[in-house]
Protein backbone atom coordinates (compact mmCIF):
# COMPACT_ATOMS: atom_id res chain seq x y z
CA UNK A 1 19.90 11.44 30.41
CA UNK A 2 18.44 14.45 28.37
CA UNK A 3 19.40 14.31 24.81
CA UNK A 4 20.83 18.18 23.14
CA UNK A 5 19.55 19.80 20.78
CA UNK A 6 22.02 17.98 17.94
CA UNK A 7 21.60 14.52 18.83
CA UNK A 8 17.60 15.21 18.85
CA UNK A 9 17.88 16.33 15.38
CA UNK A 10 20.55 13.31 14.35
CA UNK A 11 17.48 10.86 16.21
CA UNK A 12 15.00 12.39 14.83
CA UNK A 13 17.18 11.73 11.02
CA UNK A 14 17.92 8.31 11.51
CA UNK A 15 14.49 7.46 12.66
CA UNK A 16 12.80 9.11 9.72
CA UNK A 17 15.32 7.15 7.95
CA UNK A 18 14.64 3.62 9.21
CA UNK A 19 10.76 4.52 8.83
CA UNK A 20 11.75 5.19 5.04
CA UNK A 21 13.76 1.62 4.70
CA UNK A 22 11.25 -0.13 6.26
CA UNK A 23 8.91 1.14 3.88
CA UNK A 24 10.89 0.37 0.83
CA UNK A 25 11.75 -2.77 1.91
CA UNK A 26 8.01 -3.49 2.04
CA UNK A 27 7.65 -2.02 -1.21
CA UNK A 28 10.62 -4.28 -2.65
CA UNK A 29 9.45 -7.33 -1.00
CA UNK A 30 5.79 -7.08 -2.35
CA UNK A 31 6.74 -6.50 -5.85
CA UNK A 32 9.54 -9.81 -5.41
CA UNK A 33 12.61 -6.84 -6.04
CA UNK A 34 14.79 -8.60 -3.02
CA UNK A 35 17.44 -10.72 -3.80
CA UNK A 36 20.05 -12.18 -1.19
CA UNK A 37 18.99 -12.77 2.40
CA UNK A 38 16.07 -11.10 2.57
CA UNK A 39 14.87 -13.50 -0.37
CA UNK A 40 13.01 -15.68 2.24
CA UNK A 41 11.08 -13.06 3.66
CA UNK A 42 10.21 -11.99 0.37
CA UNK A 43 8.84 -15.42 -0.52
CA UNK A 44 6.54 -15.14 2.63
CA UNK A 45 4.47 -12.47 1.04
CA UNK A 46 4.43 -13.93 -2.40
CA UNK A 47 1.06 -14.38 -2.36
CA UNK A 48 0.12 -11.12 -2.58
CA UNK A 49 2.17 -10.62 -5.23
CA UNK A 50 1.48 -10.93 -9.00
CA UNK A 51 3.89 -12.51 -11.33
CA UNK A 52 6.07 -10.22 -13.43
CA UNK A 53 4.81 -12.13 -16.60
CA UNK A 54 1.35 -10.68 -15.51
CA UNK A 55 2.69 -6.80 -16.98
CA UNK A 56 3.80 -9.02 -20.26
CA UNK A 57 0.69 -7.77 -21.74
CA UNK A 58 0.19 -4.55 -20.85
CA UNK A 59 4.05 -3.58 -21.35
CA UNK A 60 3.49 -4.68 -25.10
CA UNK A 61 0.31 -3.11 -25.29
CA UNK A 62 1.32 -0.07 -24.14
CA UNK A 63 4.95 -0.04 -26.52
CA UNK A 64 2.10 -1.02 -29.39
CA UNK A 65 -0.38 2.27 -28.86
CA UNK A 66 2.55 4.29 -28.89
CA UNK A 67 4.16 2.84 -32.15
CA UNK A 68 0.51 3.38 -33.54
CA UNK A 69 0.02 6.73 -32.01
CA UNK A 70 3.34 8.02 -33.52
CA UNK A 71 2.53 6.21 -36.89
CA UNK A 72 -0.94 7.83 -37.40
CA UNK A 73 0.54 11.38 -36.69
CA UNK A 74 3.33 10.93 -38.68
CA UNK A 75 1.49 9.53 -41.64
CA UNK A 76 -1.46 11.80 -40.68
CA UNK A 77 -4.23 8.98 -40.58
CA UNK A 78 -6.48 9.71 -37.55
CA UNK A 79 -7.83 6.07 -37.73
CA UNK A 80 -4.25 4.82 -36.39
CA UNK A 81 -4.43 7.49 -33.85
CA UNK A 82 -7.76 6.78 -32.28
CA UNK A 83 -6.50 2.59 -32.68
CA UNK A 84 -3.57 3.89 -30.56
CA UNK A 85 -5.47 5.63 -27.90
CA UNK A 86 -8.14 3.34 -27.85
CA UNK A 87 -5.29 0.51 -26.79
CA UNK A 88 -3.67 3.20 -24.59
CA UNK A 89 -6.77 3.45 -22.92
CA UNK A 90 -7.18 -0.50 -22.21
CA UNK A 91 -3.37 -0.79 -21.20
CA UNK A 92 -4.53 1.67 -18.81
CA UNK A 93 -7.58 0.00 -17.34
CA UNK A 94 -5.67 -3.36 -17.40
CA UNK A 95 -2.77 -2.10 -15.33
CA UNK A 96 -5.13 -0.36 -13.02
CA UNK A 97 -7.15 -3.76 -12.51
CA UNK A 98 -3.62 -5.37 -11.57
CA UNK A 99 -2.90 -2.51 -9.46
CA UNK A 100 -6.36 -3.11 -7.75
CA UNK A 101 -6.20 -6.46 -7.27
CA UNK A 102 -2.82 -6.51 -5.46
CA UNK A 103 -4.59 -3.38 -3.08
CA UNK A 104 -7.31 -6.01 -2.25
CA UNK A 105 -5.03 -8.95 -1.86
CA UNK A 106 -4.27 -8.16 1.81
CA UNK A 107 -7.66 -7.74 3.13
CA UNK A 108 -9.31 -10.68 1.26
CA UNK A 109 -6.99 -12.67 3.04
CA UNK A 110 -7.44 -11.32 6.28
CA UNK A 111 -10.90 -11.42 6.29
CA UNK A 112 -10.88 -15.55 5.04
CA UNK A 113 -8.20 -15.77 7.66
CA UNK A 114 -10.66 -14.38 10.41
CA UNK A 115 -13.59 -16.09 9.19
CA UNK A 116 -12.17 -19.21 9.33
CA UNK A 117 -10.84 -19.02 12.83
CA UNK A 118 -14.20 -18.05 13.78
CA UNK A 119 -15.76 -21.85 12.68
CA UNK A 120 -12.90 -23.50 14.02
CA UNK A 121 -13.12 -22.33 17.50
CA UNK A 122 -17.80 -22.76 17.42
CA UNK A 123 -16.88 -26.70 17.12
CA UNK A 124 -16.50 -28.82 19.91
């Protein structure tokens, strides 16, 4: 049976819609944001998570260059200010790193998985 033109377009919605879900479910799931039944599934991917303690660090440090930012242009020292960039800066590349590493999480694995099916099936 040939769909109209309306139910097309309301297929066409709720199928963009599911793709959008699915997506932010992934998203939720690999930064451990799911709570209730999903909770399990979320734990199945935890490995290519990091911990939430891991931004400890870079939250602070990035609260920290702003305090000193504000300071040195409020008390107009431009030794604070460069302090506070500088530690903006290294907030920056430290989040970034994280960022990275969770990117790369996924293949490493993969490619260990692979490897290691490889030598399992040469043996006798």
């Amino acid at each position: 049976m040939a769909l109209t033109g309306d139910e097309r377009r309301r297929w066409q919605e709720l199928t963009r819609q599911l793709r959008r879900d699915r997506r932010l479910t992934a998203h939720s799931m690999r930064f451990r944001i799911v709570s209730g039944w999903r909770r399990d599934m979320a734990l199945a991917r935890a490995g290519t998570a990091i911990p939430a303690i891991t931004w400890l660090p870079a939250t602070v440090a990035a609260c920290l260059g702003l305090i000193l930012v504000g300071a040195g242009e409020y008390y107009r020292n431009g030794t604070v200010v460069l302090a506070g960039a500088w530690l903006l800066v290294m907030t920056l590349i430290l989040a970034g790193t994280a960022l990275i590493l969770i990117g790369t999480a996924d293949w490493r694995k993969e490619r260990h998985r692979g490897q290691g099916s490889e030598d399992r099936s040469s043996q006798p």
